[in-house]
C-alpha atoms as a PDB file:
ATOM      1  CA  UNK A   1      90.290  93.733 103.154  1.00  0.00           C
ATOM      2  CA  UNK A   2      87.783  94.886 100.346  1.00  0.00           C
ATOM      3  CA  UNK A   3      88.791  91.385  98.961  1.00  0.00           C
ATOM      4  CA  UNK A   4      87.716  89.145 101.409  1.00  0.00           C
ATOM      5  CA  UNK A   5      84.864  92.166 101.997  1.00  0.00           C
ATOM      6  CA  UNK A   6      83.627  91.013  98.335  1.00  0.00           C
ATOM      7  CA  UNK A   7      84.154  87.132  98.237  1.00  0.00           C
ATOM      8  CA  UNK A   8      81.749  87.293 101.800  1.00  0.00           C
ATOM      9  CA  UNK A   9      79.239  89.488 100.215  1.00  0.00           C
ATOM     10  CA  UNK A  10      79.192  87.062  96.466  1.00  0.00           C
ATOM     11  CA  UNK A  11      79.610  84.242  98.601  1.00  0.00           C
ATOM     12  CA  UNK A  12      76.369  85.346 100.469  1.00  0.00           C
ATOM     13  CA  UNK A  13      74.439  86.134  98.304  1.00  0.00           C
ATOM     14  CA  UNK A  14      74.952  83.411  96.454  1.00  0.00           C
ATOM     15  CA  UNK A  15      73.882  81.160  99.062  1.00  0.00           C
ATOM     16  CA  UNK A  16      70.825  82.676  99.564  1.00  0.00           C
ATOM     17  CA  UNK A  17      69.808  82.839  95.960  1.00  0.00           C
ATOM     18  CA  UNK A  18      70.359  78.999  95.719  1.00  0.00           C
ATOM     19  CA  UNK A  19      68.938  78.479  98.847  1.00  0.00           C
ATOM     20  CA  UNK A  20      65.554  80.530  98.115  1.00  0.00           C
ATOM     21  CA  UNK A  21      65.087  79.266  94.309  1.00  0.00           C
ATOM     22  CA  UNK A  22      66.043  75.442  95.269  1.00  0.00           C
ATOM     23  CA  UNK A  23      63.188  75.551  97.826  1.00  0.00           C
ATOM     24  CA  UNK A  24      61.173  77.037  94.994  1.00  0.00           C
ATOM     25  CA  UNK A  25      61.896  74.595  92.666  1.00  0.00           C
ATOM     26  CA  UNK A  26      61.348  71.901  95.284  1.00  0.00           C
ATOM     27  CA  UNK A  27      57.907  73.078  95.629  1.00  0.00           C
ATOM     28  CA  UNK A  28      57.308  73.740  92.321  1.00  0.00           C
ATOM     29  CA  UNK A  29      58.201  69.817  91.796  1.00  0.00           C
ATOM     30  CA  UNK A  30      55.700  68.680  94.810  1.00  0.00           C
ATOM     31  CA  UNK A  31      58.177  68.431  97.954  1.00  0.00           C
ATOM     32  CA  UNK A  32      56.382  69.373 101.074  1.00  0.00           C
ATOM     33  CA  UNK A  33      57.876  72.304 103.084  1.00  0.00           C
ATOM     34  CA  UNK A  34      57.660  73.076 106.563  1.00  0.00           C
ATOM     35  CA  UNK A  35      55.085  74.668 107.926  1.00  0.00           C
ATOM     36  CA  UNK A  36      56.894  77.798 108.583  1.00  0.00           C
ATOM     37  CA  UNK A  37      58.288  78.455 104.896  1.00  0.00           C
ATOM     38  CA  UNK A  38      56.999  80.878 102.829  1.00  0.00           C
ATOM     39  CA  UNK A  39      55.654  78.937  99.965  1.00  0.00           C
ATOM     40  CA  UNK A  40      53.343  76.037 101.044  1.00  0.00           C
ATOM     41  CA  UNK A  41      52.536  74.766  97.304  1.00  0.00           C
ATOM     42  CA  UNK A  42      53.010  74.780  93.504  1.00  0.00           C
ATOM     43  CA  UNK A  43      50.483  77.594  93.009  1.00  0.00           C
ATOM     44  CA  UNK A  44      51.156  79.828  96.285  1.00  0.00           C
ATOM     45  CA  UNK A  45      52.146  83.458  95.977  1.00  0.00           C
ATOM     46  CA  UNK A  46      54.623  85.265  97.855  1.00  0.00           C
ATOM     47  CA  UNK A  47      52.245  88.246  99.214  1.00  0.00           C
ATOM     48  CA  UNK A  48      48.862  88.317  99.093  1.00  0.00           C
ATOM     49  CA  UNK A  49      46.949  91.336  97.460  1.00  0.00           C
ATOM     50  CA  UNK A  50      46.440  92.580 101.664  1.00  0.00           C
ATOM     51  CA  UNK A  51      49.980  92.033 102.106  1.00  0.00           C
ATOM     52  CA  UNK A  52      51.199  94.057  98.975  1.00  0.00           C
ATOM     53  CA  UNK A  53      48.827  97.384  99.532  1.00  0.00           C
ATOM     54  CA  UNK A  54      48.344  97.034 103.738  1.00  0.00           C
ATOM     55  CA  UNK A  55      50.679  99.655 104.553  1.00  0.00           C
ATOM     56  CA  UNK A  56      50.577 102.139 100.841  1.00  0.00           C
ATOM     57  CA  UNK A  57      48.144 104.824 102.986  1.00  0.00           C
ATOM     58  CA  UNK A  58      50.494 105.520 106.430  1.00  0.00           C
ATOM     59  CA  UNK A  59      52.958 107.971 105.535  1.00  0.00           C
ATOM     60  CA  UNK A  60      56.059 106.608 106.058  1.00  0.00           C
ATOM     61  CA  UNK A  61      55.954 104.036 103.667  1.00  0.00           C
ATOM     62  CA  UNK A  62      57.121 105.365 100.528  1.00  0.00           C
ATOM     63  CA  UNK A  63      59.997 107.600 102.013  1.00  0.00           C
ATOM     64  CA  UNK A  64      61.479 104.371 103.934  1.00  0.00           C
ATOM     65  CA  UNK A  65      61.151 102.569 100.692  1.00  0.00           C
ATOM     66  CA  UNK A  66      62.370 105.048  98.713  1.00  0.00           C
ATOM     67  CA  UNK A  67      65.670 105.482 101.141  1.00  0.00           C
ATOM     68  CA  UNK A  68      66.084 101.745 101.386  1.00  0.00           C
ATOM     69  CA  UNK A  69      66.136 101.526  97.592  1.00  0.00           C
ATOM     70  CA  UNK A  70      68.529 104.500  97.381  1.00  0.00           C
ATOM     71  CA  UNK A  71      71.372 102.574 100.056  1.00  0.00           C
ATOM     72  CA  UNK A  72      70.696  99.747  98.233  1.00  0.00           C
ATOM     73  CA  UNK A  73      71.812 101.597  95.164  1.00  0.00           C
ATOM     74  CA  UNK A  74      74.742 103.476  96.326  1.00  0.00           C
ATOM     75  CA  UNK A  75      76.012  99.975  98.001  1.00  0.00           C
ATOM     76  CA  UNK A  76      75.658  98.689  95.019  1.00  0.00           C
ATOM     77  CA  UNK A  77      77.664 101.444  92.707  1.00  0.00           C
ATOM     78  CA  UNK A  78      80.592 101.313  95.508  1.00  0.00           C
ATOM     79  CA  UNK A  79      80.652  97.920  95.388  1.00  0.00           C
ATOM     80  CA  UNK A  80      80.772  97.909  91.516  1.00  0.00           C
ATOM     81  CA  UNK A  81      83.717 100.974  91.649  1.00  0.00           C
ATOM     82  CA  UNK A  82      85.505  99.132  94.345  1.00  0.00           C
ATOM     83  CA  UNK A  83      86.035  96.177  92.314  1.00  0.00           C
ATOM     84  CA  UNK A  84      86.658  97.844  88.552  1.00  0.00           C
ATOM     85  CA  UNK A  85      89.416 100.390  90.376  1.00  0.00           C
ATOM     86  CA  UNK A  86      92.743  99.359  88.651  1.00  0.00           C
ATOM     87  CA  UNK A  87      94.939  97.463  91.884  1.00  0.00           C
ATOM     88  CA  UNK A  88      97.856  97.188  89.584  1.00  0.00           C
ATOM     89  CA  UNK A  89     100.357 100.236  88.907  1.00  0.00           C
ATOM     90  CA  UNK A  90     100.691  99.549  84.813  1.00  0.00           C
ATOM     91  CA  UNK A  91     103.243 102.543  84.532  1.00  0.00           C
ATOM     92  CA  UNK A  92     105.478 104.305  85.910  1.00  0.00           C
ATOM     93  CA  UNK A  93     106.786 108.006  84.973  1.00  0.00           C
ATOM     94  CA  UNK A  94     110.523 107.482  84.395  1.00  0.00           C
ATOM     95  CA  UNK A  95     112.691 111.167  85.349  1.00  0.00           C
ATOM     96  CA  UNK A  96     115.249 111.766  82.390  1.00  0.00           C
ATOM     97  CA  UNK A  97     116.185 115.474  82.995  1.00  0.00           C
ATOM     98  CA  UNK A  98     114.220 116.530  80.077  1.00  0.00           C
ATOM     99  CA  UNK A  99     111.192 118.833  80.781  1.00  0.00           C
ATOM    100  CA  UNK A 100     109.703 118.252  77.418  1.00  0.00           C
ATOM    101  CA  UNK A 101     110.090 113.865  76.899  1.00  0.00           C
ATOM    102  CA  UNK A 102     109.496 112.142  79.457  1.00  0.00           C
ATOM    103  CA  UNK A 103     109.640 107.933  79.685  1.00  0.00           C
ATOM    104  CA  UNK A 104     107.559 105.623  80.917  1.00  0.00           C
ATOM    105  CA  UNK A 105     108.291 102.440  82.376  1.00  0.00           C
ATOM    106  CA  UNK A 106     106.305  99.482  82.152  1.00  0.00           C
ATOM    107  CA  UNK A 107     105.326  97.674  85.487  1.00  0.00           C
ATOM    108  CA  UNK A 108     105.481  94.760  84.644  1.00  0.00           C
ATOM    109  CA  UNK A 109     108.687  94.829  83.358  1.00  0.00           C
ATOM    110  CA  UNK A 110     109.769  96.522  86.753  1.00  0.00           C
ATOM    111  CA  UNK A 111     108.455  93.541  88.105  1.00  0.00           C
ATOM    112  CA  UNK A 112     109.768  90.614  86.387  1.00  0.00           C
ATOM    113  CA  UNK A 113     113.073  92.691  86.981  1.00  0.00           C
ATOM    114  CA  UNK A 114     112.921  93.254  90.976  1.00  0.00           C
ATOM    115  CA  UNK A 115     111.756  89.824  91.075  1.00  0.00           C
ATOM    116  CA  UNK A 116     114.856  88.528  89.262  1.00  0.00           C
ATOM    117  CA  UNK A 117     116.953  90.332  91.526  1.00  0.00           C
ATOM    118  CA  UNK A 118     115.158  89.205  94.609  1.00  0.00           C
ATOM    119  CA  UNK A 119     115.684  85.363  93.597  1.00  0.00           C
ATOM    120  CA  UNK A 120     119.366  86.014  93.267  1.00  0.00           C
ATOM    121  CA  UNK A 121     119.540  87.016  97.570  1.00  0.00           C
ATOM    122  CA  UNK A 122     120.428  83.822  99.704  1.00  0.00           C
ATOM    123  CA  UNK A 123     117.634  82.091 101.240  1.00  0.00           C
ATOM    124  CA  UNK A 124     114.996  82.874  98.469  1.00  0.00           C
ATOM    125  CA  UNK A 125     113.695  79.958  96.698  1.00  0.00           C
ATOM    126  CA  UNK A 126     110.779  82.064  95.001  1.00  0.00           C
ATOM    127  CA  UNK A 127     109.786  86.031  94.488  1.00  0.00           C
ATOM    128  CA  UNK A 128     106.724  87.446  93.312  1.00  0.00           C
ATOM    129  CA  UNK A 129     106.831  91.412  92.752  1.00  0.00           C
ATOM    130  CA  UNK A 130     103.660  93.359  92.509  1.00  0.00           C
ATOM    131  CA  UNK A 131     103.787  97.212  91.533  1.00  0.00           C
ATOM    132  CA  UNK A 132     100.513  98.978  93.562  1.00  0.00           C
ATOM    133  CA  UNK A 133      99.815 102.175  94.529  1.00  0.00           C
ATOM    134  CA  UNK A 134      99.957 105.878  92.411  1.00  0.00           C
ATOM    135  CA  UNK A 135     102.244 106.715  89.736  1.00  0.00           C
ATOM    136  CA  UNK A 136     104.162 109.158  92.148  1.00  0.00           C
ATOM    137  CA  UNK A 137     104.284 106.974  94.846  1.00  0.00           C
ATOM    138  CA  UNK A 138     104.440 103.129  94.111  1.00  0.00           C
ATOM    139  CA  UNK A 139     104.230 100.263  96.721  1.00  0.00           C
ATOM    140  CA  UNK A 140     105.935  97.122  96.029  1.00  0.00           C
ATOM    141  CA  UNK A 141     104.910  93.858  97.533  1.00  0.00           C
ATOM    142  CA  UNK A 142     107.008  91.143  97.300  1.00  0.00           C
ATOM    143  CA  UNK A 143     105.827  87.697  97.985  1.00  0.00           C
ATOM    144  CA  UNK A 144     109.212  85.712  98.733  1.00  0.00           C
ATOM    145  CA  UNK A 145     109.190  81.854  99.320  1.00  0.00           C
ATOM    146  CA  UNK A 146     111.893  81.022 101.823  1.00  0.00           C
ATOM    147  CA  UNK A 147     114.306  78.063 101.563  1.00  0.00           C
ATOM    148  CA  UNK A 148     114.509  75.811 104.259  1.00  0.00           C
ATOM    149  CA  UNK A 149     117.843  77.301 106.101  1.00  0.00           C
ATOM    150  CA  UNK A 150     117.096  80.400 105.343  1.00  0.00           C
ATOM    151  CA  UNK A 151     117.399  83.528 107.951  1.00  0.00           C
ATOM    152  CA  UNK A 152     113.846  85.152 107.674  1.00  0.00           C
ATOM    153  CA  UNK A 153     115.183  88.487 109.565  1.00  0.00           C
ATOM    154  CA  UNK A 154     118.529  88.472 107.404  1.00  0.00           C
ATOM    155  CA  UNK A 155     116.055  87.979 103.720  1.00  0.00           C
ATOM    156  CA  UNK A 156     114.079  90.801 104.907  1.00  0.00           C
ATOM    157  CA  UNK A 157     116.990  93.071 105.229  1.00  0.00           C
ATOM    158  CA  UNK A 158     118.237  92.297 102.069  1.00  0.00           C
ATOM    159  CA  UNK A 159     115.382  92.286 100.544  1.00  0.00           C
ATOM    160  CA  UNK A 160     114.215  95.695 101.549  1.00  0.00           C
ATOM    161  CA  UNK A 161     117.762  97.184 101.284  1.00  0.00           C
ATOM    162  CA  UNK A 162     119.338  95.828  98.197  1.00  0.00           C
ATOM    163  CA  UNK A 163     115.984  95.415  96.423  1.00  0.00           C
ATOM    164  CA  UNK A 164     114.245  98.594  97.223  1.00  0.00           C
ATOM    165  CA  UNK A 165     117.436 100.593  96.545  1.00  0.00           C
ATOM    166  CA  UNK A 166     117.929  98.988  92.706  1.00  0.00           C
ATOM    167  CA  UNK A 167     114.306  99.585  92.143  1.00  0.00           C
ATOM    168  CA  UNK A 168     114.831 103.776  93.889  1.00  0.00           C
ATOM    169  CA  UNK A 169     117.849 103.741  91.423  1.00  0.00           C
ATOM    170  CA  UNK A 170     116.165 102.407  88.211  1.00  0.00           C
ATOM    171  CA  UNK A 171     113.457 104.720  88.422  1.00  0.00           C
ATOM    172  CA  UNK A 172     114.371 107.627  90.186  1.00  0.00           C
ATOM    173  CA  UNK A 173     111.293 107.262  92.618  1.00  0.00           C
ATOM    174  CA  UNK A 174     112.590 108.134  96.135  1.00  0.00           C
ATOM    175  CA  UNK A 175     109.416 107.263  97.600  1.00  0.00           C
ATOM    176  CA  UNK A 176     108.845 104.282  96.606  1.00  0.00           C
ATOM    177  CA  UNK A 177     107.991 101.631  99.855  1.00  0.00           C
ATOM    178  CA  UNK A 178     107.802  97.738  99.727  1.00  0.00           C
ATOM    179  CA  UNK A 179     105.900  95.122 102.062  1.00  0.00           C
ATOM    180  CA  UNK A 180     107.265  92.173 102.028  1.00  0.00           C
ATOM    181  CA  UNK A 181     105.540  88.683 102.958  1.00  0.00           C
ATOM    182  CA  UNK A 182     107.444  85.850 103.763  1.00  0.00           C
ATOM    183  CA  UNK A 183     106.618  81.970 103.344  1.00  0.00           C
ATOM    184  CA  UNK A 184     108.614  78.735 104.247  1.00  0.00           C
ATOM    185  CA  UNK A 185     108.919  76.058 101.156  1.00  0.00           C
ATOM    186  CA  UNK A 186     107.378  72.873 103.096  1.00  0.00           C
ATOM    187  CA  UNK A 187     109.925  70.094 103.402  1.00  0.00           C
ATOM    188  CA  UNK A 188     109.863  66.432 105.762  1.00  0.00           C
ATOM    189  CA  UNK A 189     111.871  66.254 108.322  1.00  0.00           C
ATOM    190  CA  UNK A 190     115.637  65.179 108.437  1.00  0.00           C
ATOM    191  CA  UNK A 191     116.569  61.716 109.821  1.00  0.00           C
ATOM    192  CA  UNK A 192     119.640  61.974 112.641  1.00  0.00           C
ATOM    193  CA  UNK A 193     121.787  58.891 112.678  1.00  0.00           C
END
């Protein structure tokens, strides 16, 4: 969701920046805008000197512009935060009975592997394995494209079952939960003679 949360923001604020500094430009250049735009010519401001200072006596006006500045800011840092946070699980903390070494276990070579394994089930023409979540508890998501005759119910179950329990076994996480999304592979239609 914070995804498609951040392509709609981007994707609207880059509309509006175009859209305000084409019709600048425009003007700039000589076009004629409607009567109701903002800027009516090259050498036009966008507030007058009344405009800027009319409301800098009431009191109000600094704490509201103050507070709007402040939301603006903190939207801004989550934003920022929200999309430098690390979706991908790098790592994960291999048990080997020792208290004092412990291993590590690369993700994506936990991936490559569960992916490998998934291929090998009947009916999957294509996995994808992503490792997400924390260290202690990982989430893996496999993206599986389906062939043609295959059982989508039946994939699932393996997929979950044989899958999930190799990956459990290989690293010793217990807790360790997968989603799995399912696609057909598009193919034309079969001719009956």
């Amino acid at each position: 969701m914070l995804r498609t949360l951040n392509r709609v923001l981007l994707a609207l604020a880059g509309l509006v920046l175009i859209a305000l500094g084409g019709s600048v430009l425009a003007v700039g250049y000589g076009v004629r805008p409607p009567h109701w735009w903002v800027h009516q010519g090259a050498h036009d401001v966008l507030f007058t000197a009344g405009e800027r200072t009319r409301w800098r006596q009431e009191g109000w006006w600094w704490p509201v512009v103050i507070a709007a500045l402040a939301v603006l800011l903190l939207l801004s840092l989550w934003w920022l935060a929200a999309g430098l946070r690390r979706r991908h699980l790098s790592v994960l903390p291999l048990d080997t009975g020792d208290d004092e070494d412990s291993a590590q276990l690369r993700g994506s070579a936990l991936e490559q592997a569960l992916g490998a394994h998934t291929e090998r089930l009947d009916g999957v023409e294509r996995a994808r394995v992503r490792l997400r979540g924390r260290p202690g508890s990982p989430v893996a998501h496999l993206h599986l494209t389906l062939a043609p005759d295959a059982a989508p119910l039946l994939v699932q179950h393996h997929a979950v079952t044989e899958t999930l329990k190799a990956a459990k076994e290989a690293t010793g996480q217990e807790n360790m939960r997968a989603e799995v999304r399912m696609k057909g592979v598009p193919h034309g239609a079969e001719r009956v003679r």
